[in-house]
C-alpha atoms as a PDB file:
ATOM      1  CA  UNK A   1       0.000   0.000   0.000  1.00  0.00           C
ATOM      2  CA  UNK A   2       2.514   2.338   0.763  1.00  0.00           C
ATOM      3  CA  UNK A   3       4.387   1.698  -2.503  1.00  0.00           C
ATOM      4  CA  UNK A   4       1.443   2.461  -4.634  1.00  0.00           C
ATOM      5  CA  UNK A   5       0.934   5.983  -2.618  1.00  0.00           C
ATOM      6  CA  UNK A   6       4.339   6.573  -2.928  1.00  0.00           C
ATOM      7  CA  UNK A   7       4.090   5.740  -6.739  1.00  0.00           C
ATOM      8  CA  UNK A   8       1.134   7.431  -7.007  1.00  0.00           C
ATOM      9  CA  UNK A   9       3.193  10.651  -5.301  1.00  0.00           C
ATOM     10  CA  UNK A  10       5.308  10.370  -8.254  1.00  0.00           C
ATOM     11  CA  UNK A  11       3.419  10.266 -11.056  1.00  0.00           C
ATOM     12  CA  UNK A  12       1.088  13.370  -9.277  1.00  0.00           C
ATOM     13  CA  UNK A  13       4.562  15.408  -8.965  1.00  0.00           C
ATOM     14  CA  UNK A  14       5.505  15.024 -11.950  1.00  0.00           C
ATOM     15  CA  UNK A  15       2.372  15.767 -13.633  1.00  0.00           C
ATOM     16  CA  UNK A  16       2.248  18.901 -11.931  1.00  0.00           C
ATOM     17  CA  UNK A  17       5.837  19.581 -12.967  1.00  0.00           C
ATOM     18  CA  UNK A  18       5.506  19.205 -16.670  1.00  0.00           C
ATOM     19  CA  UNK A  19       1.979  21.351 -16.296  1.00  0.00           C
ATOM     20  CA  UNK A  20       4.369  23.891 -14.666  1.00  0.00           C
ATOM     21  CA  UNK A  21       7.042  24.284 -17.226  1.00  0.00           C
ATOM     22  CA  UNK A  22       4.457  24.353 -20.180  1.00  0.00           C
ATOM     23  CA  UNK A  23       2.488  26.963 -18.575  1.00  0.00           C
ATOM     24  CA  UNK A  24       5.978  29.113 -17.769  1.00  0.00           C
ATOM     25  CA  UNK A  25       6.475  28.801 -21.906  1.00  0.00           C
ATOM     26  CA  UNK A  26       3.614  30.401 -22.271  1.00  0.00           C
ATOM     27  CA  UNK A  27       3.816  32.813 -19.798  1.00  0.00           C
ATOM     28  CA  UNK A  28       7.560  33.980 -21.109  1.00  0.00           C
ATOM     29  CA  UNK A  29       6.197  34.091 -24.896  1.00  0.00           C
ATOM     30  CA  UNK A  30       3.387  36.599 -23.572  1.00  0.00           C
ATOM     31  CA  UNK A  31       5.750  38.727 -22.070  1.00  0.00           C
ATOM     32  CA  UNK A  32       8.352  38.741 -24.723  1.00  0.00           C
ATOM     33  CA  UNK A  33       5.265  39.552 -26.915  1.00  0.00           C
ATOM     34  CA  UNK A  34       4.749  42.770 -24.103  1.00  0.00           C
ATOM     35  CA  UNK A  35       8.347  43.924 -24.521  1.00  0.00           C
ATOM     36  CA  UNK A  36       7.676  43.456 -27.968  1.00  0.00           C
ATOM     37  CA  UNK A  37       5.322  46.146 -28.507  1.00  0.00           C
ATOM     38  CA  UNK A  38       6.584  48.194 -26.525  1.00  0.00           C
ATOM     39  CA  UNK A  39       9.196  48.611 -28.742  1.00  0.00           C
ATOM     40  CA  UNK A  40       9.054  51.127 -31.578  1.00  0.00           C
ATOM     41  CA  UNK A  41      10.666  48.476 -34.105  1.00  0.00           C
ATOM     42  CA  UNK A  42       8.051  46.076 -34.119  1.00  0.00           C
ATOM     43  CA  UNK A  43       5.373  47.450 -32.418  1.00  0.00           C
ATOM     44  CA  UNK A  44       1.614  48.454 -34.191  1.00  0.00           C
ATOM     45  CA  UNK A  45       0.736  50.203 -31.728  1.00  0.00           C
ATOM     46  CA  UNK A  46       0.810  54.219 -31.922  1.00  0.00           C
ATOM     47  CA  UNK A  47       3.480  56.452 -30.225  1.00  0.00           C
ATOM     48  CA  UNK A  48       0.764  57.588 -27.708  1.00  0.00           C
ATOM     49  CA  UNK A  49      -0.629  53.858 -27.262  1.00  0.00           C
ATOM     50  CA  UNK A  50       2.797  52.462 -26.756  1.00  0.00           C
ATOM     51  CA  UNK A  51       3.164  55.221 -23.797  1.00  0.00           C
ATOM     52  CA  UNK A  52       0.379  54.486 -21.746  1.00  0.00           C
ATOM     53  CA  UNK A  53       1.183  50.514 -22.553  1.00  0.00           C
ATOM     54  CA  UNK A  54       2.067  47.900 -19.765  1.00  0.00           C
ATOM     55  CA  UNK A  55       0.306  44.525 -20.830  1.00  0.00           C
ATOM     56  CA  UNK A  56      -2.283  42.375 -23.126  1.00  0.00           C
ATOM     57  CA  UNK A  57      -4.810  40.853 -21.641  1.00  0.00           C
ATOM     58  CA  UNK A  58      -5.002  37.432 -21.636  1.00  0.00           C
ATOM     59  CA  UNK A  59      -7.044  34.222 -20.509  1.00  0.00           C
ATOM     60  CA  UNK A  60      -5.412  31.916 -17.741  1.00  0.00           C
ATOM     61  CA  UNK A  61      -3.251  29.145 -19.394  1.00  0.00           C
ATOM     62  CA  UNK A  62      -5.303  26.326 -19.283  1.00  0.00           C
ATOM     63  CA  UNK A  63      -3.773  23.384 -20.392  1.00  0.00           C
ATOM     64  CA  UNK A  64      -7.456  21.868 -21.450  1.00  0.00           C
ATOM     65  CA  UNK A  65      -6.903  24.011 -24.285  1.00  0.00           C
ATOM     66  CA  UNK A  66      -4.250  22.571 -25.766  1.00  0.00           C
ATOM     67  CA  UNK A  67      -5.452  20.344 -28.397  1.00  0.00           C
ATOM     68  CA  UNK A  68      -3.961  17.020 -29.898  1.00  0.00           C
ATOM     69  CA  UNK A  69      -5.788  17.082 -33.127  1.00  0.00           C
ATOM     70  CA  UNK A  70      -6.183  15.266 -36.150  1.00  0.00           C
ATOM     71  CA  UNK A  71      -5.066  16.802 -39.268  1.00  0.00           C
ATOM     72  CA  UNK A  72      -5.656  16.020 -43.260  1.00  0.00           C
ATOM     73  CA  UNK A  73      -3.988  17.051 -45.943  1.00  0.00           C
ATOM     74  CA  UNK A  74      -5.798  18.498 -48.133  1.00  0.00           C
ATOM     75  CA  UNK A  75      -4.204  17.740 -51.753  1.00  0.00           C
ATOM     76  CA  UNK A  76      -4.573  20.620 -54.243  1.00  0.00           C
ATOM     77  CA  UNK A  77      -6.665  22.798 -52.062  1.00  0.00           C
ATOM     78  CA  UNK A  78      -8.941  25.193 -53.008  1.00  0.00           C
ATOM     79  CA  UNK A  79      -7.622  29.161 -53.334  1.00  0.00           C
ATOM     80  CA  UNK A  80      -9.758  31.593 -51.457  1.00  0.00           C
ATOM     81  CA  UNK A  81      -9.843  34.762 -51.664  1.00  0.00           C
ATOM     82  CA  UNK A  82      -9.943  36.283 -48.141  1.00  0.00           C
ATOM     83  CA  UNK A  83     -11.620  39.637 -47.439  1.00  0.00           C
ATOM     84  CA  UNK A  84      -9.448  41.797 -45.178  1.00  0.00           C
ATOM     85  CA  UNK A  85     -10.275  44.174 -42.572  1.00  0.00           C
ATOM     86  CA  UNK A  86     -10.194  47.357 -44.801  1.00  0.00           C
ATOM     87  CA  UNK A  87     -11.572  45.396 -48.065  1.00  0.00           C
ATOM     88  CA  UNK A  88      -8.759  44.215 -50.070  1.00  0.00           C
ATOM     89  CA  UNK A  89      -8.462  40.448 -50.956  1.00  0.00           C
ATOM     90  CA  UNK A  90      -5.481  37.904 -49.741  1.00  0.00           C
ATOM     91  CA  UNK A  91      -4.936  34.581 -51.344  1.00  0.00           C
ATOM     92  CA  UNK A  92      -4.905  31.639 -49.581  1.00  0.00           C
ATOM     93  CA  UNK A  93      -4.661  27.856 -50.723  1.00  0.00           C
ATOM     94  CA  UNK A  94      -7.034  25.106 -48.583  1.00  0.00           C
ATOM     95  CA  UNK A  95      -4.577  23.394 -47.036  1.00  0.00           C
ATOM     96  CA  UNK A  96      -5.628  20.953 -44.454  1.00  0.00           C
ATOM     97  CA  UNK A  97      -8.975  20.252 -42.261  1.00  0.00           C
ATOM     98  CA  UNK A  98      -8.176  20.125 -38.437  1.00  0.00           C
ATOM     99  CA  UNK A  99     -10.697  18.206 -36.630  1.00  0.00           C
ATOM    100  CA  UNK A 100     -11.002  18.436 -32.154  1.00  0.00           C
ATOM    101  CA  UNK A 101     -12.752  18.417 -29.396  1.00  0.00           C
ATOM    102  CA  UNK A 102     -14.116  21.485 -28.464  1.00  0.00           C
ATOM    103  CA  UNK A 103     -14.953  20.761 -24.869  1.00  0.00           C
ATOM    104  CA  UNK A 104     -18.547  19.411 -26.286  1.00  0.00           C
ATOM    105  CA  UNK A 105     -18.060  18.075 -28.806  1.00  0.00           C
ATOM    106  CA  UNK A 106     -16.224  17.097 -32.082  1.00  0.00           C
ATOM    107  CA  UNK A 107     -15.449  19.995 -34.462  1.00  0.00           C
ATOM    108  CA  UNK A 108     -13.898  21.191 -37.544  1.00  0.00           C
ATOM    109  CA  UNK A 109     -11.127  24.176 -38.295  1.00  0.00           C
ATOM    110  CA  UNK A 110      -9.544  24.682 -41.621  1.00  0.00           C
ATOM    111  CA  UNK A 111      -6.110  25.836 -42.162  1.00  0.00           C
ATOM    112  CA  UNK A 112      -4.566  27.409 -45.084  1.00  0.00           C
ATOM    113  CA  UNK A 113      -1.202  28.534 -46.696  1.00  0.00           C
ATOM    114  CA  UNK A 114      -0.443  31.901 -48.126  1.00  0.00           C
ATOM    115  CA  UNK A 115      -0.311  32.454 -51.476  1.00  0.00           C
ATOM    116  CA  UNK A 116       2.223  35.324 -52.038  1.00  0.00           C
ATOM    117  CA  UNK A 117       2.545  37.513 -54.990  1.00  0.00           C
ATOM    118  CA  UNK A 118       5.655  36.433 -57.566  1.00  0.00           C
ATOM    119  CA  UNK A 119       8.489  37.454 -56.605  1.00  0.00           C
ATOM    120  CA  UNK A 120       7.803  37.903 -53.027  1.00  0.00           C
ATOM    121  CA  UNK A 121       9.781  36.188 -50.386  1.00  0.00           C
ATOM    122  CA  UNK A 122       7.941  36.424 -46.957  1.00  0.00           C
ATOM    123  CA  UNK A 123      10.320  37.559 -43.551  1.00  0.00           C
ATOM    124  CA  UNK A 124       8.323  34.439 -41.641  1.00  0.00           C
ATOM    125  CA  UNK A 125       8.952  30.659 -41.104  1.00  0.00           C
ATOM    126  CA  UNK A 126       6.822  28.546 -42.814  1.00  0.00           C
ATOM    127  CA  UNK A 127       3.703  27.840 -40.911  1.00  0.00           C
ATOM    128  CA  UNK A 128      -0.051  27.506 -42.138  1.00  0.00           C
ATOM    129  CA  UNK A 129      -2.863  30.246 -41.065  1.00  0.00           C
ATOM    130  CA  UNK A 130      -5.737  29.371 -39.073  1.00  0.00           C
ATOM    131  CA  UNK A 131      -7.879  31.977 -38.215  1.00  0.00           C
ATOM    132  CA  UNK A 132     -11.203  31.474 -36.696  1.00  0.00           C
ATOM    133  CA  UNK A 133     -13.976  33.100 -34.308  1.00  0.00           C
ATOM    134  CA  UNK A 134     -15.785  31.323 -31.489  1.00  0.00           C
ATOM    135  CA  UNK A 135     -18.660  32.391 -28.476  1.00  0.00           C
ATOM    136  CA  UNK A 136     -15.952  35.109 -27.236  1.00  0.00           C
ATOM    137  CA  UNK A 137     -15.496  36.979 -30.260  1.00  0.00           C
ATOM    138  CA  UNK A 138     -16.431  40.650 -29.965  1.00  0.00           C
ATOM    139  CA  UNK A 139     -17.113  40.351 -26.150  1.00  0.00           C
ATOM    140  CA  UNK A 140     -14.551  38.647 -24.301  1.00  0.00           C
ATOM    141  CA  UNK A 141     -12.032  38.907 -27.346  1.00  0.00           C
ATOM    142  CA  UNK A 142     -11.381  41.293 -30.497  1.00  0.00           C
ATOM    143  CA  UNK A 143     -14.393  41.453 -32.891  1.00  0.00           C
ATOM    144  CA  UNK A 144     -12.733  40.314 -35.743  1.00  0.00           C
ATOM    145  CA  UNK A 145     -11.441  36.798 -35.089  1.00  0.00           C
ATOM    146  CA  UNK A 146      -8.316  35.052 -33.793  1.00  0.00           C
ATOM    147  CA  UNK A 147      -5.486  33.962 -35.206  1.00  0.00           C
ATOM    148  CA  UNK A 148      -2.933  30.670 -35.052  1.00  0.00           C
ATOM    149  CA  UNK A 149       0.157  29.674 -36.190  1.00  0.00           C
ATOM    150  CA  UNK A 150       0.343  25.865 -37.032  1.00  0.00           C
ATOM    151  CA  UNK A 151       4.035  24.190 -38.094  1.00  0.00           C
ATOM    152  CA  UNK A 152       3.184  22.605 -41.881  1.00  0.00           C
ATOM    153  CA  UNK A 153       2.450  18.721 -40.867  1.00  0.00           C
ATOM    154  CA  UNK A 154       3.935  16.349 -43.798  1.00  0.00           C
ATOM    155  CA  UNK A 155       0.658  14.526 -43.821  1.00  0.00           C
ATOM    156  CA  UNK A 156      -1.806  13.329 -42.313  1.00  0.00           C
ATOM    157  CA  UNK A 157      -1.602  12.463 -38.610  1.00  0.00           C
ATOM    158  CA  UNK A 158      -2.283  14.146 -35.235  1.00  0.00           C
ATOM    159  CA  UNK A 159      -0.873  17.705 -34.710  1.00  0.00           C
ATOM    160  CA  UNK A 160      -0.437  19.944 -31.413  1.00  0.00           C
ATOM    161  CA  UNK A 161      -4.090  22.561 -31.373  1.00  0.00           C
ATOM    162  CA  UNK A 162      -2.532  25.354 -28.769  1.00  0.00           C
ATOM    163  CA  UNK A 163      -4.911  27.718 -28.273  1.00  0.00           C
ATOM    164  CA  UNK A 164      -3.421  29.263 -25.735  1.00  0.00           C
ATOM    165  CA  UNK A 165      -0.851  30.631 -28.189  1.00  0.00           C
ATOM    166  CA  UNK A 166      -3.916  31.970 -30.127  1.00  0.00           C
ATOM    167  CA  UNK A 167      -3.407  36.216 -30.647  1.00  0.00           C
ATOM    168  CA  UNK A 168      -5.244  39.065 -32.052  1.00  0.00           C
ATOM    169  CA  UNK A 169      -4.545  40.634 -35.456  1.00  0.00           C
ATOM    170  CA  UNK A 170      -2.833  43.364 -35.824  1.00  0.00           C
ATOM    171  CA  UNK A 171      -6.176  45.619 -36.491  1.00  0.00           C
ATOM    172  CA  UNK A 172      -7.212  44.669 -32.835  1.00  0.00           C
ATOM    173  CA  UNK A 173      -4.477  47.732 -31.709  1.00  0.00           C
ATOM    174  CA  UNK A 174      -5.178  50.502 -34.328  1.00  0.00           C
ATOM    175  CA  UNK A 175      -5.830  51.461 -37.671  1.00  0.00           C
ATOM    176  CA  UNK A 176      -3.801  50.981 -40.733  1.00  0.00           C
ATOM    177  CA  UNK A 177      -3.893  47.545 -41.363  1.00  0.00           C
ATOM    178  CA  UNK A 178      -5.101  44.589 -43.654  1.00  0.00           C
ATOM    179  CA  UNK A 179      -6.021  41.947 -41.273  1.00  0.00           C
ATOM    180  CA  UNK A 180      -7.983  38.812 -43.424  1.00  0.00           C
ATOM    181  CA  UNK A 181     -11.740  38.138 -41.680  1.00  0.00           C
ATOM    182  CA  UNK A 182     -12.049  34.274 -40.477  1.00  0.00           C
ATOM    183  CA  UNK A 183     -14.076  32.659 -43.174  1.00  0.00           C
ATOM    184  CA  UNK A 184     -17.280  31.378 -41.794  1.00  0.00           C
ATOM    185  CA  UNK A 185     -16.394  27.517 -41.544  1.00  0.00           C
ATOM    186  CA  UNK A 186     -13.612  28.569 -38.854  1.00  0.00           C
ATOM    187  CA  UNK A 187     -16.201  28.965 -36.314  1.00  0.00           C
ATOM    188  CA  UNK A 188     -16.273  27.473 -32.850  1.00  0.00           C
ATOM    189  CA  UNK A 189     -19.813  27.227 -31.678  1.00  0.00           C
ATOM    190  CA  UNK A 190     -18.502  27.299 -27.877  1.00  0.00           C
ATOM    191  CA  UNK A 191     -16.460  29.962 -25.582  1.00  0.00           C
ATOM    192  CA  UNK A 192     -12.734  29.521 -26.427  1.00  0.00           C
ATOM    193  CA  UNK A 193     -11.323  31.018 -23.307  1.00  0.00           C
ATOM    194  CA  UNK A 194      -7.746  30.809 -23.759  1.00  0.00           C
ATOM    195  CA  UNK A 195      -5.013  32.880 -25.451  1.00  0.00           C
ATOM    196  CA  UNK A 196      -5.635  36.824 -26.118  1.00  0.00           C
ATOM    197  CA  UNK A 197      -7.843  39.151 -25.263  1.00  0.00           C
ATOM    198  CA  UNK A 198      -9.466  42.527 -26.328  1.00  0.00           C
ATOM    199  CA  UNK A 199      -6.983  44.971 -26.132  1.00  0.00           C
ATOM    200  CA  UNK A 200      -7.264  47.805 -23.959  1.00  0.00           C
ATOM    201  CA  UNK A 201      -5.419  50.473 -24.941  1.00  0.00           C
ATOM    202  CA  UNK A 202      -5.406  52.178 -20.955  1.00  0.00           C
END
């Protein structure tokens, strides 16, 4: 009996370990994200905003909300073109559907690669775009949708669904720029409540 407590000590330690360093990697990306705009480099937010800045707002890391999905590839995908914020058009190519749990059930995200114009060569990693709105969106969180950042699978198979990493678009802190609107089918009929926040610029 004591052995199996004392196992049982174990595995409950160590559980709360690992929970502890994956919720301080999330922590140190949100405030590296802070410092981040709050410099004048990188930051979209305006001289006067960046002032008065200290933090986002953000949902507690909850580790519920970090998704092992299933992901297929989606072979020759269809191009969209993507209405932005201020009513231009991005292309993006269908690139794989992304199907989870939302808490109540089973449900269904898209994800899609940018199509750049020729001759462009784009200053970020390769990842695939999945942006998408849910119960929270334009209460709890910016009005226009949610945005992650998925590493490009090489098939089909089960991928990491972090939405605790999700953030706002750039539009959520000010004017001036082209921020592509969610398409309908990336929306989650429940509360995600994880990741960012509205902004608040005081």
């Amino acid at each position: 009996m004591k052995r199996l407590i004392a196992v049982l000590f174990i595995l409950h330690t160590t559980a709360i370990s690992a929970q502890s360093v994956y919720q301080n990697e999330i922590i140190t990306e949100r405030h590296e994200k802070d410092e981040e705009l709050e410099s004048r480099k990188h930051s979209p937010l305006q001289k006067v905003d960046r002032k008065a800045f200290s933090h986002l707002n953000y949902f507690d890391v909850d580790e519920g909300w970090n998704k092992t999905a299933d992901f297929s590839l989606i072979i020759d995908g269809e191009v969209l073109d993507i209405m932005t914020s201020i009513g231009k058009v991005k292309q993006f190519q269908t690139y794989g559907m992304i199907t989870f749990n939302n808490g109540q059930r089973m449900d269904t995200l898209y994800a899609y690669k940018r199509i750049w114009p020729e001759g462009y060569v784009s200053p970020y990693p390769p990842s695939l775009f999945l942006p998408f709105k849910d119960l929270t969106t334009g209460e709890e969180t910016y009005g226009g949708g949610r945005y992650l950042d998925i590493n490009i699978p090489e098939g089909d198979g089960e991928i990491e669904l972090d939405f605790n990493r999700c953030y706002n678009p750039y539009c959520a802190y000010g004017g001036g720029f082209s921020c592509p609107i969610p398409p309908t089918v990336n929306f989650v009929d429940v509360k995600v409540e994880a990741g960012e926040q509205q902004y608040s610029a005081h």
